[in-house]
PDB file of N, CA and C in Angstrom:
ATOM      1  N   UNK A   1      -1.418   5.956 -28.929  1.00  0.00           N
ATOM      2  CA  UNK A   1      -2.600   6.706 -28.536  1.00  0.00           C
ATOM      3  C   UNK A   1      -2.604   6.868 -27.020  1.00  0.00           C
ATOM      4  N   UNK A   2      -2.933   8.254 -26.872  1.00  0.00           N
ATOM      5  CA  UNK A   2      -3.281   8.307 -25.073  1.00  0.00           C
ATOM      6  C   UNK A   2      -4.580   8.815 -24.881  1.00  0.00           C
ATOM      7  N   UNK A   3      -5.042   8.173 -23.726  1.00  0.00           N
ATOM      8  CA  UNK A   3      -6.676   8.557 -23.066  1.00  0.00           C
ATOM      9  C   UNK A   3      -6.315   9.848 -22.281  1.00  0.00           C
ATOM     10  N   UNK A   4      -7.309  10.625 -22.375  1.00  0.00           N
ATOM     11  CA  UNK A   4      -7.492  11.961 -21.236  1.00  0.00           C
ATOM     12  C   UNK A   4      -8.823  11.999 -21.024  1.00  0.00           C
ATOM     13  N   UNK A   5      -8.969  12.498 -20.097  1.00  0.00           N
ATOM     14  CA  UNK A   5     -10.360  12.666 -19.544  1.00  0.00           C
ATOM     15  C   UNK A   5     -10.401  14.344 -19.284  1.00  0.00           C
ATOM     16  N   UNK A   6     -10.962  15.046 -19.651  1.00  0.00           N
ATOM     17  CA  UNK A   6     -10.703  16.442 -19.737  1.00  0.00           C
ATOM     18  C   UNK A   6     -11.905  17.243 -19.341  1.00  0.00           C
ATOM     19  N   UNK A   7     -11.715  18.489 -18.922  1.00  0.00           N
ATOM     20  CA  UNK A   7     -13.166  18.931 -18.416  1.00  0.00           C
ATOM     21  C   UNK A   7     -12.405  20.770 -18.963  1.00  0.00           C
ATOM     22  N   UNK A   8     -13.758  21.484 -19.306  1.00  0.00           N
ATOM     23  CA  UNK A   8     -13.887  22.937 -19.291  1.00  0.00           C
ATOM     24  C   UNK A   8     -13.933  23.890 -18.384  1.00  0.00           C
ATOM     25  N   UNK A   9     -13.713  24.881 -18.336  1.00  0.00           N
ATOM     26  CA  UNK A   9     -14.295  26.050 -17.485  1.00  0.00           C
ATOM     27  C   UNK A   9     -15.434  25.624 -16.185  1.00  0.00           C
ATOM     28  N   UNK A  10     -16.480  25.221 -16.839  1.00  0.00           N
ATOM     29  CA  UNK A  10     -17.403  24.606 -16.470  1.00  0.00           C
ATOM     30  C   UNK A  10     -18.194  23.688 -15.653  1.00  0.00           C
ATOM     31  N   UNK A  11     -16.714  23.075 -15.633  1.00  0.00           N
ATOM     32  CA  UNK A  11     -16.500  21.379 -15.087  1.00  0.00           C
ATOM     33  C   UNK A  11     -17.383  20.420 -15.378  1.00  0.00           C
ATOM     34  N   UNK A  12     -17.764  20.508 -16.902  1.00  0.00           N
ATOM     35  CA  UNK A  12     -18.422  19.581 -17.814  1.00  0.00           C
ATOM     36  C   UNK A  12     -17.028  18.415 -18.211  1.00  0.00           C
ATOM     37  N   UNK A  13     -17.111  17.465 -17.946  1.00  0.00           N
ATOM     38  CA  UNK A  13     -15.913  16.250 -18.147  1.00  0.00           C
ATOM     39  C   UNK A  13     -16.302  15.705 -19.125  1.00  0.00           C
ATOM     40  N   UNK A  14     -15.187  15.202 -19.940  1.00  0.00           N
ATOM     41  CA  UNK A  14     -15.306  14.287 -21.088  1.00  0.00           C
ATOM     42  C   UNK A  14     -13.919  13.846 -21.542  1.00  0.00           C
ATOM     43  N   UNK A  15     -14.195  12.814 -22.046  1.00  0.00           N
ATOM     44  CA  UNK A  15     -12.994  12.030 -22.507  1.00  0.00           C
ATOM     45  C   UNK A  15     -12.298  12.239 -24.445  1.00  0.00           C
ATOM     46  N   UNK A  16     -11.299  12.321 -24.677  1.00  0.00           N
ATOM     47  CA  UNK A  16     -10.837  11.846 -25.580  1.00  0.00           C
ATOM     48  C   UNK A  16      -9.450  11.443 -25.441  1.00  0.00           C
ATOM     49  N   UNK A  17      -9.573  11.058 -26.986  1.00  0.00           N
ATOM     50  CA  UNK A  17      -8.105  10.537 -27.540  1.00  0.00           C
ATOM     51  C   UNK A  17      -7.283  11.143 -28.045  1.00  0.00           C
ATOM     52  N   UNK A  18      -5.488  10.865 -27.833  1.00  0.00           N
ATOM     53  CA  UNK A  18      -4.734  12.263 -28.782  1.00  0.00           C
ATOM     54  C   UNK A  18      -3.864  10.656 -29.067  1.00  0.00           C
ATOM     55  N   UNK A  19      -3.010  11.334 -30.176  1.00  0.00           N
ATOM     56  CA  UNK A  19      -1.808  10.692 -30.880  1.00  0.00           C
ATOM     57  C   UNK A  19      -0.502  10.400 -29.648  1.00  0.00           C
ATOM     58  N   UNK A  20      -0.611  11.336 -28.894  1.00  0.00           N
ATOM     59  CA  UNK A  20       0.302  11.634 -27.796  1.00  0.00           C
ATOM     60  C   UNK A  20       0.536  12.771 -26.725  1.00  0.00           C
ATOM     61  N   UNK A  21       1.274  13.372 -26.333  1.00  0.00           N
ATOM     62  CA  UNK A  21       0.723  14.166 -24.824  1.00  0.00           C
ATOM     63  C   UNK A  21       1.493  15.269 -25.820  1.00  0.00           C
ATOM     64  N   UNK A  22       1.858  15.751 -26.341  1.00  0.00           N
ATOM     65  CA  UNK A  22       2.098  16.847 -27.789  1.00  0.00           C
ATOM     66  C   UNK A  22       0.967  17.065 -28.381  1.00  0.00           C
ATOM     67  N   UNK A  23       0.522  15.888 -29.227  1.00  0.00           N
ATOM     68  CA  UNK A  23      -0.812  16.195 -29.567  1.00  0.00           C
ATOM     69  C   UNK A  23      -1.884  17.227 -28.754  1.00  0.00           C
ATOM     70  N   UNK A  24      -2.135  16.244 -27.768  1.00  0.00           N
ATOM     71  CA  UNK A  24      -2.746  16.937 -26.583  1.00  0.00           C
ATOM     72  C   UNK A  24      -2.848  18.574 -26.094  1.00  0.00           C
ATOM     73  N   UNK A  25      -1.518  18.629 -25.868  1.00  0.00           N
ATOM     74  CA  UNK A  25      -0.919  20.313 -25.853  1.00  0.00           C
ATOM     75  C   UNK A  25      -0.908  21.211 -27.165  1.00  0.00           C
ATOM     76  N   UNK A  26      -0.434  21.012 -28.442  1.00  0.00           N
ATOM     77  CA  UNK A  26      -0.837  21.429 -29.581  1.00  0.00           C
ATOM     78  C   UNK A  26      -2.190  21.865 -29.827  1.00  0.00           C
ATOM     79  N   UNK A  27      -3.433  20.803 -29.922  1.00  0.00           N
ATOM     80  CA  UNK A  27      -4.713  21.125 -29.871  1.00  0.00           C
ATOM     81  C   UNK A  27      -5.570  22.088 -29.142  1.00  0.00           C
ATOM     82  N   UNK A  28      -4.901  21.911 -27.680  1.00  0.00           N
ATOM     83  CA  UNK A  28      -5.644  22.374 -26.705  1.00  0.00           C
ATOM     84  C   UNK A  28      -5.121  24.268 -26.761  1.00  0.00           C
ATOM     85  N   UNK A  29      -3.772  24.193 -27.320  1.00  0.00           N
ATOM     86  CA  UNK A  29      -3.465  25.521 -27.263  1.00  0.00           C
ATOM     87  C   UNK A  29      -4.016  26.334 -28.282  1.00  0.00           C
ATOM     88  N   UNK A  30      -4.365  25.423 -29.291  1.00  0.00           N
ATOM     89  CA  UNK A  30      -4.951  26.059 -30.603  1.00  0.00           C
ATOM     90  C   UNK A  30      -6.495  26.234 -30.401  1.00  0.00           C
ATOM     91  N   UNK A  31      -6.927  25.868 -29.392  1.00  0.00           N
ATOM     92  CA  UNK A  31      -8.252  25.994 -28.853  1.00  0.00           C
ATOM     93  C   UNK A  31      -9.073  24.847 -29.952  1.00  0.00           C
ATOM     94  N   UNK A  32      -8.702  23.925 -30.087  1.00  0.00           N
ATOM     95  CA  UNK A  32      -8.807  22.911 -31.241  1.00  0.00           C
ATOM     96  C   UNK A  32      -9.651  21.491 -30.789  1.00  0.00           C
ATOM     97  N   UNK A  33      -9.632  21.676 -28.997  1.00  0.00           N
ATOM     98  CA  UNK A  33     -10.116  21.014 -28.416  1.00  0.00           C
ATOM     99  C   UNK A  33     -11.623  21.454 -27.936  1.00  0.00           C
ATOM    100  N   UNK A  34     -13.132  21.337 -27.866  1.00  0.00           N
ATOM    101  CA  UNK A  34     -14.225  21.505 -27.788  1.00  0.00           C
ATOM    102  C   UNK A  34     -14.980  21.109 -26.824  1.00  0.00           C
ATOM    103  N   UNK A  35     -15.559  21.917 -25.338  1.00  0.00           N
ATOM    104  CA  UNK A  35     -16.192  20.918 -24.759  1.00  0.00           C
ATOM    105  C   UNK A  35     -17.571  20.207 -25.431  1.00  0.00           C
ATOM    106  N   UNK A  36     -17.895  19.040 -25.474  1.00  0.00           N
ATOM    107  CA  UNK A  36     -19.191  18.375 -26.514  1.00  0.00           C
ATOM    108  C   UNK A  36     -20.869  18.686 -25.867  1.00  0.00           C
ATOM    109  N   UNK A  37     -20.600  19.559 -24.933  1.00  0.00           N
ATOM    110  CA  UNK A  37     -21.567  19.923 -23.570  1.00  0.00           C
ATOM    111  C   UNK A  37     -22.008  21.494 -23.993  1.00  0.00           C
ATOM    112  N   UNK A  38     -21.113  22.318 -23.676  1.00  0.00           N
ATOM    113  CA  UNK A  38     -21.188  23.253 -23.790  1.00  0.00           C
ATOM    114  C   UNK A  38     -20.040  24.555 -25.070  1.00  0.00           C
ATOM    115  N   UNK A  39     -19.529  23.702 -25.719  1.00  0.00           N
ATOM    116  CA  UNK A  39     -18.603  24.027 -26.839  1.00  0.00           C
ATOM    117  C   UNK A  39     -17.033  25.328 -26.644  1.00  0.00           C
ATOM    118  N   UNK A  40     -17.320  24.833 -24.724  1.00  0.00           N
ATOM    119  CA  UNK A  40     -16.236  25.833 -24.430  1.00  0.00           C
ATOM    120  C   UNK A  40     -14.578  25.208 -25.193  1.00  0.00           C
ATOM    121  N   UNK A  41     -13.852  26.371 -25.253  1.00  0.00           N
ATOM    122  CA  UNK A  41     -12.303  25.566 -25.929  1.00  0.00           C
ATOM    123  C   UNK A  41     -11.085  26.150 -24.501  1.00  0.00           C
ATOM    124  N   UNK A  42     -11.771  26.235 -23.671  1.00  0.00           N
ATOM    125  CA  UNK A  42     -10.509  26.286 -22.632  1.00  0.00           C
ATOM    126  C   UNK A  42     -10.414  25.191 -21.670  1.00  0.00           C
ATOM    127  N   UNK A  43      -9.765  24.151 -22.437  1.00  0.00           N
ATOM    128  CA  UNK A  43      -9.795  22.889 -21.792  1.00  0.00           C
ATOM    129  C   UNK A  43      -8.635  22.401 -20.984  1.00  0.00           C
ATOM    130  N   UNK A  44      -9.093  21.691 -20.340  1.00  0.00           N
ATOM    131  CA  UNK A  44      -7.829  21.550 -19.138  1.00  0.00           C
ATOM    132  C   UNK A  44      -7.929  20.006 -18.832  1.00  0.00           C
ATOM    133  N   UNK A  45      -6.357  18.999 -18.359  1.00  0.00           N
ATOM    134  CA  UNK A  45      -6.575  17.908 -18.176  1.00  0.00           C
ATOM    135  C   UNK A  45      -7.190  17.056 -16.574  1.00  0.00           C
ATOM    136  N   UNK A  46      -8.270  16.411 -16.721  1.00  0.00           N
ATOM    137  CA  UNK A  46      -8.763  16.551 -15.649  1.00  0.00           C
ATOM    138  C   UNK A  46      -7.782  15.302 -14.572  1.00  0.00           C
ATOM    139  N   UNK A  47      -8.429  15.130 -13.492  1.00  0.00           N
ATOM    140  CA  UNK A  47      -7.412  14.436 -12.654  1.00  0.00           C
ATOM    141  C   UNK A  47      -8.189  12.926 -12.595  1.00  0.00           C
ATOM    142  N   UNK A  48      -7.031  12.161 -12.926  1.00  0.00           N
ATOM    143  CA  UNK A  48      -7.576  10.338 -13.852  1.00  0.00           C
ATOM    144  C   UNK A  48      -7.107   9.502 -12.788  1.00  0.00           C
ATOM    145  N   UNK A  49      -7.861   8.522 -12.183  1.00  0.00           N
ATOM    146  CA  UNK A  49      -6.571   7.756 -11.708  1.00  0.00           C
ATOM    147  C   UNK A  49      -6.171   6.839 -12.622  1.00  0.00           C
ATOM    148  N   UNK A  50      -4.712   6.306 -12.156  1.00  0.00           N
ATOM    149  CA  UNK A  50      -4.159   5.593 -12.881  1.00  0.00           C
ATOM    150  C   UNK A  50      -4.803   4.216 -13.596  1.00  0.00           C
ATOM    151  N   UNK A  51      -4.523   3.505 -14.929  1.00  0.00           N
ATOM    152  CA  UNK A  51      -5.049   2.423 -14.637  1.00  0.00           C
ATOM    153  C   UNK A  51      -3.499   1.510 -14.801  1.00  0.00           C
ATOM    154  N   UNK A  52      -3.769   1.083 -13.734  1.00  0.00           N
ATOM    155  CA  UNK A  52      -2.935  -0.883 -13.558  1.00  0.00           C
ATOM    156  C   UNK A  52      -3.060  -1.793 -13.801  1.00  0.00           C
ATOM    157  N   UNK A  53      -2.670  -2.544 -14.890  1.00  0.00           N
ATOM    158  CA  UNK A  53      -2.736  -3.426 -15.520  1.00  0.00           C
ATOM    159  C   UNK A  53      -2.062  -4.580 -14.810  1.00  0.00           C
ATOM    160  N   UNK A  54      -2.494  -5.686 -13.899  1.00  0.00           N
ATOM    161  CA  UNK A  54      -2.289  -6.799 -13.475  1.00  0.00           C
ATOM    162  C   UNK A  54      -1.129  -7.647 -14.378  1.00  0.00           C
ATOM    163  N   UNK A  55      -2.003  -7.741 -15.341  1.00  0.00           N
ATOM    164  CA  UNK A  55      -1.531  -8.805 -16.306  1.00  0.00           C
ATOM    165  C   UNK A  55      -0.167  -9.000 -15.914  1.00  0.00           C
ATOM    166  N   UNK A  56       0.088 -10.231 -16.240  1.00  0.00           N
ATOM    167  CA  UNK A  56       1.650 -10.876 -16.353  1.00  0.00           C
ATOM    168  C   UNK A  56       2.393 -10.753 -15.130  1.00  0.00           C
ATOM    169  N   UNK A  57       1.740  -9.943 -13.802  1.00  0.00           N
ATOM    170  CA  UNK A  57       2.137 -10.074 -12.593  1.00  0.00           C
ATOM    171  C   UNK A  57       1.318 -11.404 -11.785  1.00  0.00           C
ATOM    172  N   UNK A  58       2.128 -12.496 -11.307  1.00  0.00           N
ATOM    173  CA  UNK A  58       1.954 -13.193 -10.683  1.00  0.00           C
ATOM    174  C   UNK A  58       1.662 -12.797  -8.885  1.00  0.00           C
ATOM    175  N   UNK A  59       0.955 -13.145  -8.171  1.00  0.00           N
ATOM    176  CA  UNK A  59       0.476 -12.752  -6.882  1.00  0.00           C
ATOM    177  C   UNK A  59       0.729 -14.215  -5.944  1.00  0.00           C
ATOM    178  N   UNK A  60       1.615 -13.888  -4.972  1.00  0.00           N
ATOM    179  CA  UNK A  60       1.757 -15.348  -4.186  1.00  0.00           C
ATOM    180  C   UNK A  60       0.443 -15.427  -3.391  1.00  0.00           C
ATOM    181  N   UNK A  61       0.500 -16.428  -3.479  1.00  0.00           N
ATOM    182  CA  UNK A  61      -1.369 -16.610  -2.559  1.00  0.00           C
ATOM    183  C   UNK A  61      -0.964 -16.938  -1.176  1.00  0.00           C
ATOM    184  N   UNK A  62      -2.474 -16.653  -0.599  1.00  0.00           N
ATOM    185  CA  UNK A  62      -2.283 -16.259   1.042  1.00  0.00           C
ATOM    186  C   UNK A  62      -2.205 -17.604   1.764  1.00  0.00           C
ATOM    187  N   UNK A  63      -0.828 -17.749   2.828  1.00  0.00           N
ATOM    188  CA  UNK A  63      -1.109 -19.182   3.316  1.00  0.00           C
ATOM    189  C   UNK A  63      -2.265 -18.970   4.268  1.00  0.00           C
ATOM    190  N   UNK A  64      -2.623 -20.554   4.370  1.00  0.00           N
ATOM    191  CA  UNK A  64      -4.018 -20.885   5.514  1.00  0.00           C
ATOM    192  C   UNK A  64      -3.569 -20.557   6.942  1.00  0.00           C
ATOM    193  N   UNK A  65      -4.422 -19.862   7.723  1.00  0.00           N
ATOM    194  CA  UNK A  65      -4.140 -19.580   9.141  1.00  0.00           C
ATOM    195  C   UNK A  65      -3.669 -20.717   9.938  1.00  0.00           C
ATOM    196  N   UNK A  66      -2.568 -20.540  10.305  1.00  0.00           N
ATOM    197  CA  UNK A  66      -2.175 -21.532  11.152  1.00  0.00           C
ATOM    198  C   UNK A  66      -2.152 -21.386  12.725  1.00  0.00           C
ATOM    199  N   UNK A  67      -2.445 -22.519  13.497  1.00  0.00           N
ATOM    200  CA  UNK A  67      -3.088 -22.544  14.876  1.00  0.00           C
ATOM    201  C   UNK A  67      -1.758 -22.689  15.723  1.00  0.00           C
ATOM    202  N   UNK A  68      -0.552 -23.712  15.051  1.00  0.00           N
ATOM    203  CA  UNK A  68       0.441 -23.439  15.781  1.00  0.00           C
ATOM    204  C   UNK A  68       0.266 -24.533  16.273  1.00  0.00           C
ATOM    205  N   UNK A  69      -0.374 -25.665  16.626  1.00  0.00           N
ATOM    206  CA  UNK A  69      -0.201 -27.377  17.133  1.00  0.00           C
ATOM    207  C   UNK A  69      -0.484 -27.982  16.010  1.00  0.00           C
ATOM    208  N   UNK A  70       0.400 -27.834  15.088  1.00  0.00           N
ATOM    209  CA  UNK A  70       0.745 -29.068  13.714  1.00  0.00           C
ATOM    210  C   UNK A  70      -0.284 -28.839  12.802  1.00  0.00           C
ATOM    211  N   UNK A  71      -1.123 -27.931  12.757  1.00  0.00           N
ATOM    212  CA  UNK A  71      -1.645 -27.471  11.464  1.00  0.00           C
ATOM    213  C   UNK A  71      -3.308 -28.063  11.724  1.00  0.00           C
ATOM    214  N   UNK A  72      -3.999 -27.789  11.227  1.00  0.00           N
ATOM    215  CA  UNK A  72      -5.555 -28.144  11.510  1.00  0.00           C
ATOM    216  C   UNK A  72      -5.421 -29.536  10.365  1.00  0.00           C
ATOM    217  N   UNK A  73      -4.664 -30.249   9.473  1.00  0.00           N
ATOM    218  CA  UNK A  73      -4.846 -31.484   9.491  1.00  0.00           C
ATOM    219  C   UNK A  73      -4.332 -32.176  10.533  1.00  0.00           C
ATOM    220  N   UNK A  74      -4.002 -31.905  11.185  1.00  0.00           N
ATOM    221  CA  UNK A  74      -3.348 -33.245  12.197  1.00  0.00           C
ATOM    222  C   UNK A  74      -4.520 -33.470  13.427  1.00  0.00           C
ATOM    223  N   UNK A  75      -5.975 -32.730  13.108  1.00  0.00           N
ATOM    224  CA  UNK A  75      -6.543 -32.664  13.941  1.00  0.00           C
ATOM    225  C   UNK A  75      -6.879 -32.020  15.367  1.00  0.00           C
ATOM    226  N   UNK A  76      -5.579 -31.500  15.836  1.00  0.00           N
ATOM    227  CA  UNK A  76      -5.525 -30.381  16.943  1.00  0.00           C
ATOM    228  C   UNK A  76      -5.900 -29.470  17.334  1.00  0.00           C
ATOM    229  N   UNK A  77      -6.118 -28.731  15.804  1.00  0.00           N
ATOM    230  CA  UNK A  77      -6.159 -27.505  15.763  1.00  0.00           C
ATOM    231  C   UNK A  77      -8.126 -27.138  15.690  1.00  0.00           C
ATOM    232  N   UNK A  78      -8.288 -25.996  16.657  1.00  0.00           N
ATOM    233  CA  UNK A  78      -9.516 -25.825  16.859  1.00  0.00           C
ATOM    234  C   UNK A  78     -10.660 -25.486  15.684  1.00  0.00           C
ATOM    235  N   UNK A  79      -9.470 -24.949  15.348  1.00  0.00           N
ATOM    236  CA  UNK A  79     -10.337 -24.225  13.683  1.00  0.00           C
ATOM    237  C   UNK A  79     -10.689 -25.605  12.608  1.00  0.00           C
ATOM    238  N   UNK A  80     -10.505 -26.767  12.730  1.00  0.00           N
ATOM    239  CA  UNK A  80     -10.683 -27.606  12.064  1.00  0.00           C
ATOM    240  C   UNK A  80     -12.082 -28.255  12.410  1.00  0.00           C
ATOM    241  N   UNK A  81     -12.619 -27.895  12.806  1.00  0.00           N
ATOM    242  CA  UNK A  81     -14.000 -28.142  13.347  1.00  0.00           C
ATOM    243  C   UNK A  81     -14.949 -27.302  12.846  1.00  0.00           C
ATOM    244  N   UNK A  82     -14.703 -26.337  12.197  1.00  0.00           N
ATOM    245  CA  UNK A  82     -15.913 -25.435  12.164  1.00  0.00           C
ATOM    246  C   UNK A  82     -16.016 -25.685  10.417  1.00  0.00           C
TER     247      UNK A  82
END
């Protein structure tokens, strides 16, 4: 299944679902596609941003600011005070 977000003539937007980006083109040429607003059939794909799925990407985490005289445990460091 693929998401589209689609808008009319009109620029009434709405979303559906197709089987695949064939589907999609098939329907839309057959005028098979409907805006649910205004029931225009000259539909066009509107502009989506992507979605990114994180998952299963690991992110190295940010080291702690370092002061540069042995690290704010050793006590030196100014930022260890606040």
């Amino acid at each position: 299944m693929i998401h589209y977000s689609l808008r009319c003539v009109r620029e009434h937007h709405f979303d559906e679902w197709f089987e695949n980006s064939s589907d999609y083109e098939n329907r839309a040429l057959a005028g098979a596609i409907a805006c649910p607003t205004c029931g225009d059939t000259h539909i066009d794909k509107a502009v989506m941003a992507p979605n990114v799925n994180g998952a299963g990407r690991s992110v190295d985490p940010v080291p702690p600011p370092s002061c540069g005289l042995g690290g704010c445990g050793s006590g030196m460091c100014g930022l260890s005070s606040f």
